[in-house]
PDB file of N, CA and C in Angstrom:
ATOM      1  N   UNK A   1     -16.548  18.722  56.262  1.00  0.00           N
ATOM      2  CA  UNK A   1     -17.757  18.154  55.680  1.00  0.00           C
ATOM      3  C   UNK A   1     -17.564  17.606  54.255  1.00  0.00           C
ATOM      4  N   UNK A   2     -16.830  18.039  53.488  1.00  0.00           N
ATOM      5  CA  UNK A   2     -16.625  17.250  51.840  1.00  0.00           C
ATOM      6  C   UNK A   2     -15.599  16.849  51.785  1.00  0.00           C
ATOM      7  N   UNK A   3     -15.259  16.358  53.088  1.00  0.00           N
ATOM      8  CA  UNK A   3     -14.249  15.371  52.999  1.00  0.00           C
ATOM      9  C   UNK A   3     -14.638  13.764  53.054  1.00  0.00           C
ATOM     10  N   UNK A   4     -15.742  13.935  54.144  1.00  0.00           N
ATOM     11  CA  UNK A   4     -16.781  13.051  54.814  1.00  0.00           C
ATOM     12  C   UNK A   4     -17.564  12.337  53.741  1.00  0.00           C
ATOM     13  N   UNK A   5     -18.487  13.631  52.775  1.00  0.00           N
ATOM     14  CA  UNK A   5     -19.220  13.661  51.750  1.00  0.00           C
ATOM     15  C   UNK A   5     -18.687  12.329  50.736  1.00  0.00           C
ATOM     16  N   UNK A   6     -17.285  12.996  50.590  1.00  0.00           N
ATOM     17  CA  UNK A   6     -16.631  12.619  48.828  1.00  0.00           C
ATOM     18  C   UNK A   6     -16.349  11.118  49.572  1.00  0.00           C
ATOM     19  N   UNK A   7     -16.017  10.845  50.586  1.00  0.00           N
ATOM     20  CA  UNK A   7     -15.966   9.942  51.100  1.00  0.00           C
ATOM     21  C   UNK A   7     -16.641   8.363  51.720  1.00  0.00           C
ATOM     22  N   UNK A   8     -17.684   9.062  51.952  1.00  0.00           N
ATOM     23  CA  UNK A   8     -18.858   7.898  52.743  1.00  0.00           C
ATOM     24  C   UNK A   8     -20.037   8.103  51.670  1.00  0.00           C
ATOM     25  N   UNK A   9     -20.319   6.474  51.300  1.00  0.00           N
ATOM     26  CA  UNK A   9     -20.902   6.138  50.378  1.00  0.00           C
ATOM     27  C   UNK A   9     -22.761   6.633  50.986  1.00  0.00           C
ATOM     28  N   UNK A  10     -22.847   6.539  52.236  1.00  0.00           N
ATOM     29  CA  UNK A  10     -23.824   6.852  52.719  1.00  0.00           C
ATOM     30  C   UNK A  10     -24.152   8.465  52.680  1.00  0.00           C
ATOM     31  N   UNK A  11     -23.221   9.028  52.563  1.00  0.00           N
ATOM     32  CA  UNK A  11     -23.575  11.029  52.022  1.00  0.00           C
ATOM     33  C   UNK A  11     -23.876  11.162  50.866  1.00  0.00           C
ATOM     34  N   UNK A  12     -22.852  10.436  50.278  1.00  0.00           N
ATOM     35  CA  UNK A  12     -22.347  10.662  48.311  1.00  0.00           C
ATOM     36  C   UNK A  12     -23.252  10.183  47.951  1.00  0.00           C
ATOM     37  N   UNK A  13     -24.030   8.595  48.534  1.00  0.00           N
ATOM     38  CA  UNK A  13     -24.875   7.735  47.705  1.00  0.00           C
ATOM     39  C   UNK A  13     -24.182   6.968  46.392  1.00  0.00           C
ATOM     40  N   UNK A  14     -22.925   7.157  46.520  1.00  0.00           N
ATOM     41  CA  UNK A  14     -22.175   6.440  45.010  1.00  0.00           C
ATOM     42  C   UNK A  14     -21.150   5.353  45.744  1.00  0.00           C
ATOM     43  N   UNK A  15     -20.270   5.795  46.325  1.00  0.00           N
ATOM     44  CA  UNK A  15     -18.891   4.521  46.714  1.00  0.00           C
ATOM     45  C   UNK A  15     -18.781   5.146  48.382  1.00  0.00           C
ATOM     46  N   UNK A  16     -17.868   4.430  48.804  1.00  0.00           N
ATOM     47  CA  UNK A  16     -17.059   4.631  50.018  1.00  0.00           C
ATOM     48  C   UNK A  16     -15.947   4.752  48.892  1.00  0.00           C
ATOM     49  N   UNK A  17     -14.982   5.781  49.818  1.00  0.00           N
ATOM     50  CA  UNK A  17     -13.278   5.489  49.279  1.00  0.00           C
ATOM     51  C   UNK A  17     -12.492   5.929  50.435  1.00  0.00           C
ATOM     52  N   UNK A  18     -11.365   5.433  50.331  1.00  0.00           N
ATOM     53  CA  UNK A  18     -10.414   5.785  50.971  1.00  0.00           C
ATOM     54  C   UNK A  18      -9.413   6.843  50.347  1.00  0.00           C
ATOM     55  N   UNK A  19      -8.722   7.692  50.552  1.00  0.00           N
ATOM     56  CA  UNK A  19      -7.774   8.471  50.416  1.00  0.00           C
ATOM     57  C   UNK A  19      -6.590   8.146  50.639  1.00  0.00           C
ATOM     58  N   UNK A  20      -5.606   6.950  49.778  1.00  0.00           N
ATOM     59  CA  UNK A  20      -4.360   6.918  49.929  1.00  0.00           C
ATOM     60  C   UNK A  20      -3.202   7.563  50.346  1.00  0.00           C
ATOM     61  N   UNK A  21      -3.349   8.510  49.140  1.00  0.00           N
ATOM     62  CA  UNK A  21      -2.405   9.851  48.982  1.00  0.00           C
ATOM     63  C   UNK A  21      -2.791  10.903  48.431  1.00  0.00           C
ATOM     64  N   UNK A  22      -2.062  11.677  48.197  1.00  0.00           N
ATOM     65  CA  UNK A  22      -2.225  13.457  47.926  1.00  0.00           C
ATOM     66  C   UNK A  22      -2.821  13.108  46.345  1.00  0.00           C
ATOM     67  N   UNK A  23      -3.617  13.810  45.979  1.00  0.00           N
ATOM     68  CA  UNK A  23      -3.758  14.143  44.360  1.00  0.00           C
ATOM     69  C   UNK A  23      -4.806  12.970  43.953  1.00  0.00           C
ATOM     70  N   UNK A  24      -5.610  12.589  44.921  1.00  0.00           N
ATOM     71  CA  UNK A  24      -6.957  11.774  44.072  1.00  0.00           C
ATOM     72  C   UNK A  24      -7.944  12.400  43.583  1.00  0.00           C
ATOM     73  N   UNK A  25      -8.511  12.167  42.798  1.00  0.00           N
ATOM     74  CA  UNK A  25      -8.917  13.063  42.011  1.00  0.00           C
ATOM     75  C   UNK A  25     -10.464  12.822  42.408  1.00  0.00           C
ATOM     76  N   UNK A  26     -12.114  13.502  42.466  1.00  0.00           N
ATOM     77  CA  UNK A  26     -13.138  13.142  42.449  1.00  0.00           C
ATOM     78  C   UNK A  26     -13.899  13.965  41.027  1.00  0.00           C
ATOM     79  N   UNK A  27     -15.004  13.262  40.769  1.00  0.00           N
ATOM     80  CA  UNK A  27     -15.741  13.839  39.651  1.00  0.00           C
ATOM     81  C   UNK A  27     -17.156  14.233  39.960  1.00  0.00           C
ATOM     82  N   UNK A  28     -17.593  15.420  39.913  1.00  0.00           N
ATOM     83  CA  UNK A  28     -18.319  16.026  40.271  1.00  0.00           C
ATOM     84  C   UNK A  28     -19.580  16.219  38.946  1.00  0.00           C
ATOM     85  N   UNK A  29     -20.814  15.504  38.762  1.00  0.00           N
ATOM     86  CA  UNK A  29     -21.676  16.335  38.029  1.00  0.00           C
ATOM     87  C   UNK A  29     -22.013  17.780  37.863  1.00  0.00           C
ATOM     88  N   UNK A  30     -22.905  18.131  36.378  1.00  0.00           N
ATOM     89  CA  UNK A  30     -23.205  19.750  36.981  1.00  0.00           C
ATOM     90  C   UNK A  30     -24.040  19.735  37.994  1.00  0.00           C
ATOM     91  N   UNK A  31     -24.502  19.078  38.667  1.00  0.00           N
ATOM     92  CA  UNK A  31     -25.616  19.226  39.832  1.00  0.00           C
ATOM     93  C   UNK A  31     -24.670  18.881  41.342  1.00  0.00           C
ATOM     94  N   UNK A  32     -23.097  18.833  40.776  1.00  0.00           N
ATOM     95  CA  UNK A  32     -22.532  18.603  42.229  1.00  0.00           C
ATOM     96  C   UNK A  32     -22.531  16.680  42.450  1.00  0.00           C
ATOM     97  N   UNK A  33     -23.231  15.927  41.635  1.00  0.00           N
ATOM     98  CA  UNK A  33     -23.558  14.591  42.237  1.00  0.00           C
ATOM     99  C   UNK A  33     -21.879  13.899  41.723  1.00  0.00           C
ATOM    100  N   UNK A  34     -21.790  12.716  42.497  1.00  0.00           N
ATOM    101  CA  UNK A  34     -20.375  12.302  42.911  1.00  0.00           C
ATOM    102  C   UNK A  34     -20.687  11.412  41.376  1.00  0.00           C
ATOM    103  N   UNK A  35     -19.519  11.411  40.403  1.00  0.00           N
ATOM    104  CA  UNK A  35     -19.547  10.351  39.318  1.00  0.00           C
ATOM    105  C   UNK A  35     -18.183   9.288  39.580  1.00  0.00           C
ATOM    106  N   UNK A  36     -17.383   9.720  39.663  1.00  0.00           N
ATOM    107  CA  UNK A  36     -16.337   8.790  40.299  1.00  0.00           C
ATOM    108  C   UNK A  36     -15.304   9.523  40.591  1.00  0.00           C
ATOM    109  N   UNK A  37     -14.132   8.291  41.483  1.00  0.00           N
ATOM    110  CA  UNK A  37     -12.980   9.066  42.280  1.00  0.00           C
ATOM    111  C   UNK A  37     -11.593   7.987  41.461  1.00  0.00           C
ATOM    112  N   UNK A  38     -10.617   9.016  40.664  1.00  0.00           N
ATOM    113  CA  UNK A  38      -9.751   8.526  40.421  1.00  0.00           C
ATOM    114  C   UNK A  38      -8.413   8.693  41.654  1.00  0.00           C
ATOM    115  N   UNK A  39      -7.782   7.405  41.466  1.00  0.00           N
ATOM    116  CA  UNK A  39      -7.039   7.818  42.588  1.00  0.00           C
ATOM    117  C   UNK A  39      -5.726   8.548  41.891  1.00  0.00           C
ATOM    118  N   UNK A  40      -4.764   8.558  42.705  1.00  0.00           N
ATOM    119  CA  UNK A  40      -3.322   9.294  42.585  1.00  0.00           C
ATOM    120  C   UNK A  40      -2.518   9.269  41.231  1.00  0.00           C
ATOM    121  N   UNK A  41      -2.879   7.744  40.805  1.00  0.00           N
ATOM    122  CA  UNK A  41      -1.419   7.476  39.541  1.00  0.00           C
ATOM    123  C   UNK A  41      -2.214   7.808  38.365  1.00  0.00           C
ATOM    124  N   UNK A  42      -3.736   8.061  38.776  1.00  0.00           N
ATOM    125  CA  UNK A  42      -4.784   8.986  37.322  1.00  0.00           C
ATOM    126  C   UNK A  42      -4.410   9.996  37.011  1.00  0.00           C
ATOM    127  N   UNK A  43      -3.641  10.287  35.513  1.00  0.00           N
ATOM    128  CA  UNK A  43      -2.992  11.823  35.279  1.00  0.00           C
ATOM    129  C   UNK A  43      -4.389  12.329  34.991  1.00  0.00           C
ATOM    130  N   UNK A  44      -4.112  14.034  35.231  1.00  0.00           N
ATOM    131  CA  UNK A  44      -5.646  14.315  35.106  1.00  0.00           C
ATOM    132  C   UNK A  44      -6.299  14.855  34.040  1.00  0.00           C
ATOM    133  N   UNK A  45      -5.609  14.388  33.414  1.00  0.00           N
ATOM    134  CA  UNK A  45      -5.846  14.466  31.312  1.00  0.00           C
ATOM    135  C   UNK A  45      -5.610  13.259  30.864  1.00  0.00           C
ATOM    136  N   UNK A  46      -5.683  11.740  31.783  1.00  0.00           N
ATOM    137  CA  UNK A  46      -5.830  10.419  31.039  1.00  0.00           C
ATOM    138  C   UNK A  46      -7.436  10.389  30.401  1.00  0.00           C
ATOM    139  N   UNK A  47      -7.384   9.633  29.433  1.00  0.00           N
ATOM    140  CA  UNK A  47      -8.924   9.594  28.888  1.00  0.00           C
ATOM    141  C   UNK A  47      -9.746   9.386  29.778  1.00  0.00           C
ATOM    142  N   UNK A  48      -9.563   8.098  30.632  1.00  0.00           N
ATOM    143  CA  UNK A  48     -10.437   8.268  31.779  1.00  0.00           C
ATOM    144  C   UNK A  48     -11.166   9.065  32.435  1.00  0.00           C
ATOM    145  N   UNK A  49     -10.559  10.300  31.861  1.00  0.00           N
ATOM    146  CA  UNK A  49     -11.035  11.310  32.956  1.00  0.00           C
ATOM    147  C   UNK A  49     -11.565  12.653  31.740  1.00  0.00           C
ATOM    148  N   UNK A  50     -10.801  12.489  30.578  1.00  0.00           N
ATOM    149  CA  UNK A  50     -11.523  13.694  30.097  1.00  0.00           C
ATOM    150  C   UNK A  50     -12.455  13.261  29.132  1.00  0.00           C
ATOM    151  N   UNK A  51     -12.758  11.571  28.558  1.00  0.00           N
ATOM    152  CA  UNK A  51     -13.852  10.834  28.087  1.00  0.00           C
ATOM    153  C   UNK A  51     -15.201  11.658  29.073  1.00  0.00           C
ATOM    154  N   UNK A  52     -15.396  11.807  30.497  1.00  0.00           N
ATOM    155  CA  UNK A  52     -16.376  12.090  31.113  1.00  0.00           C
ATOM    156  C   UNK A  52     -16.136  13.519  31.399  1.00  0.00           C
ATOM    157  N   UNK A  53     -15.912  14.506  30.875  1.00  0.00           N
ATOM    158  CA  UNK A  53     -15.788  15.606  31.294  1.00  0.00           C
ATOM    159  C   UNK A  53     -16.839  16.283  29.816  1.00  0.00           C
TER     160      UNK A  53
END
C-alpha cells in the first residue's frame, strides 16, 4: 500500500513517480502529506533536501 500511495498521483494527490532505482528518496510532511520525491543521485544531506526539512 505505500508503495502505491508514494507513487500514484491519484492517492498522494501531489505527482505520479516512477521508481528507477534503490535509494529514492520521498518527503513526508508532519501530517504524513507527500512534499516531494528525490530520486537516487539526491545525496540525502544535499540542500535540496535539508533546505525543506
Amino acid at each position: 500500500p505505500i508503495y502505491q500511495w508514494l507513487t500514484s498521483k491519484e492517492k498522494n494527490g501531489v505527482l505520479d513517480s516512477e521508481v528507477k532505482w534503490n535509494f529514492n528518496k520521498y518527503l513526508l510532511d508532519e501530517n504524513g502529506l507527500l512534499l516531494k520525491k528525490f530520486d537516487s543521485d539526491t545525496e540525502p544531506l544535499s540542500e535540496s533536501i535539508t533546505r525543506l526539512l
